[in-house]
Protein backbone atom coordinates (compact mmCIF):
# COMPACT_ATOMS: atom_id res chain seq x y z
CA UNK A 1 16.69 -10.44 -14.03
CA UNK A 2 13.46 -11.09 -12.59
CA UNK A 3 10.55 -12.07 -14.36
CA UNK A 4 7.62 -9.60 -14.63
CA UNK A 5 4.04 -10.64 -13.99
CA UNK A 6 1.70 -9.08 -16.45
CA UNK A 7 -1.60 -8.29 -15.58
CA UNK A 8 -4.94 -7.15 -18.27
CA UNK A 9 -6.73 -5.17 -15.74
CA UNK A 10 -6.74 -4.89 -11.83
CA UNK A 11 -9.23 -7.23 -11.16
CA UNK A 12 -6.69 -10.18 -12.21
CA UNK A 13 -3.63 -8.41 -10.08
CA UNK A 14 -5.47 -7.67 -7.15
CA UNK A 15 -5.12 -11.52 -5.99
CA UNK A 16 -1.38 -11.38 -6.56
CA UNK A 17 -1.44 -8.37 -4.88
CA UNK A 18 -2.85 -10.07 -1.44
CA UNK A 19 -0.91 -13.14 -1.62
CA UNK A 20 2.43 -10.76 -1.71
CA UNK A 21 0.72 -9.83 1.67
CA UNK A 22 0.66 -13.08 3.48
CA UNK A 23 2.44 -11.71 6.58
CA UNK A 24 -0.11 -9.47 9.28
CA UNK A 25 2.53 -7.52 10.37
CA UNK A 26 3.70 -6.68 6.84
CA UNK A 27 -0.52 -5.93 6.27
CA UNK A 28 -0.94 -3.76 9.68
CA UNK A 29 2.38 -1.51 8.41
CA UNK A 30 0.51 -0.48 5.03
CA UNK A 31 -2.97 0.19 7.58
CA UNK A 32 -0.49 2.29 9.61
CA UNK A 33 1.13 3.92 5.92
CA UNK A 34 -2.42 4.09 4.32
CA UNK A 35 -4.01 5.81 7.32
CA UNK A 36 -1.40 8.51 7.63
CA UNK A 37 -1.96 9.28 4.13
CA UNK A 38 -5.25 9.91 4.19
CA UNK A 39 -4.53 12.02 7.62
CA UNK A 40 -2.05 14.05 5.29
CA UNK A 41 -3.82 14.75 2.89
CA UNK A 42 -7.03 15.56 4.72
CA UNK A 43 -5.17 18.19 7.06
CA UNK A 44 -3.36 19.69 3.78
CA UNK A 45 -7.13 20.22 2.19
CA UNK A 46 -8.41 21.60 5.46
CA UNK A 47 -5.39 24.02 6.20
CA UNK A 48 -4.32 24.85 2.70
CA UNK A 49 -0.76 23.86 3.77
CA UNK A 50 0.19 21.94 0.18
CA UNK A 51 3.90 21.17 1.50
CA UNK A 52 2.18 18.78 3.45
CA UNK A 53 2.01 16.65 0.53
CA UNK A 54 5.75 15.91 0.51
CA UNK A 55 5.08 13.95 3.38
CA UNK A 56 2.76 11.80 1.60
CA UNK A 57 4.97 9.27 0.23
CA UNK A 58 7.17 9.28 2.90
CA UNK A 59 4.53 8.38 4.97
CA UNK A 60 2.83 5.60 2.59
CA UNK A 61 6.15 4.13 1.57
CA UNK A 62 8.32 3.29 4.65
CA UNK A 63 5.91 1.72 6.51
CA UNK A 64 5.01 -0.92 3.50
CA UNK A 65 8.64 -1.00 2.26
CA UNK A 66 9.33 -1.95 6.22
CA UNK A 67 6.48 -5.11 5.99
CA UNK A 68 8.18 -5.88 2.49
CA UNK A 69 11.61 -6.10 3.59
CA UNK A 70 11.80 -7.34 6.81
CA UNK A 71 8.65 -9.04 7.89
CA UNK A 72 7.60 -10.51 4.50
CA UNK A 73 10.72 -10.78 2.94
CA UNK A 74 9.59 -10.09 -0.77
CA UNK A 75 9.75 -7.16 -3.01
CA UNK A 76 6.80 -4.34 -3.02
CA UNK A 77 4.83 -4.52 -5.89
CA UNK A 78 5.22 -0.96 -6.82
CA UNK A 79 8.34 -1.44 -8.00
CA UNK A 80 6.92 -3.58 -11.11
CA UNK A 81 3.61 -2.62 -10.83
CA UNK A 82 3.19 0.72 -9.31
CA UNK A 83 -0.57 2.62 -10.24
CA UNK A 84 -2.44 -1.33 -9.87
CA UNK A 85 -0.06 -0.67 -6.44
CA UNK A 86 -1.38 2.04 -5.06
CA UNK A 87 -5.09 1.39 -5.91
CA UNK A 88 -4.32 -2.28 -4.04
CA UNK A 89 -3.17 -0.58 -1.52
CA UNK A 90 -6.19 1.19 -1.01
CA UNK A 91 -8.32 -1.43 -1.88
CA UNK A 92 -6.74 -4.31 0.91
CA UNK A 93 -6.93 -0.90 3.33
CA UNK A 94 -10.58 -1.04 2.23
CA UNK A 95 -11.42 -4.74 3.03
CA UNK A 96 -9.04 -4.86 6.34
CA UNK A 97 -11.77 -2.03 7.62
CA UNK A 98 -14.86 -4.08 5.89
CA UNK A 99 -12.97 -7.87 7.49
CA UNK A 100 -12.36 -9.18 4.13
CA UNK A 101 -8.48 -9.24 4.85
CA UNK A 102 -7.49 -10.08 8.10
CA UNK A 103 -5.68 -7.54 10.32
């Protein structure tokens, strides 16, 4: 069984967030999955088409579950840790736009 990192607030699991994200190709895959998201859910608010949103994880998942698995050969965090997940997710998407994470 593996042991489970605990965490008191996101602030202290956003750095072990980023160093389960060593690998750029692993980091461009969730830019890919985090842009398409926001694409989804931008054309489901502006055409009122709500199944869109089924598409949403599909979208945000297999591109980071690809950079997990094969390029940087770990386990996703969401599967221990999934809301301080998704807000990292969003947050490294964040700082590869602003240069604080390298592409």
């Amino acid at each position: 069984m593996e042991n489970i990192k605990h965490f008191n607030s996101f602030a202290e699991f956003y750095p072990y967030y980023i160093s389960e994200h060593s690998n750029s190709t692993c980091r461009r895959l969730h830019f890919i999955g985090t842009t398409l998201v926001i694409f989804i859910l931008a054309m489901t608010l502006a055409k009122g088409a709500w199944l869109l949103l089924l598409a949403v994880p599909l979208a945000g998942y297999s591109f980071a579950w690809v950079g997990h698995f094969f390029f940087e050969k770990n386990r996703p965090a969401t599967f221990q840790h999934p809301l301080y997940s998704l807000f990292g997710d969003f947050v490294m998407y964040r700082d590869m736009i602003l240069g604080r994470v390298a592409f």
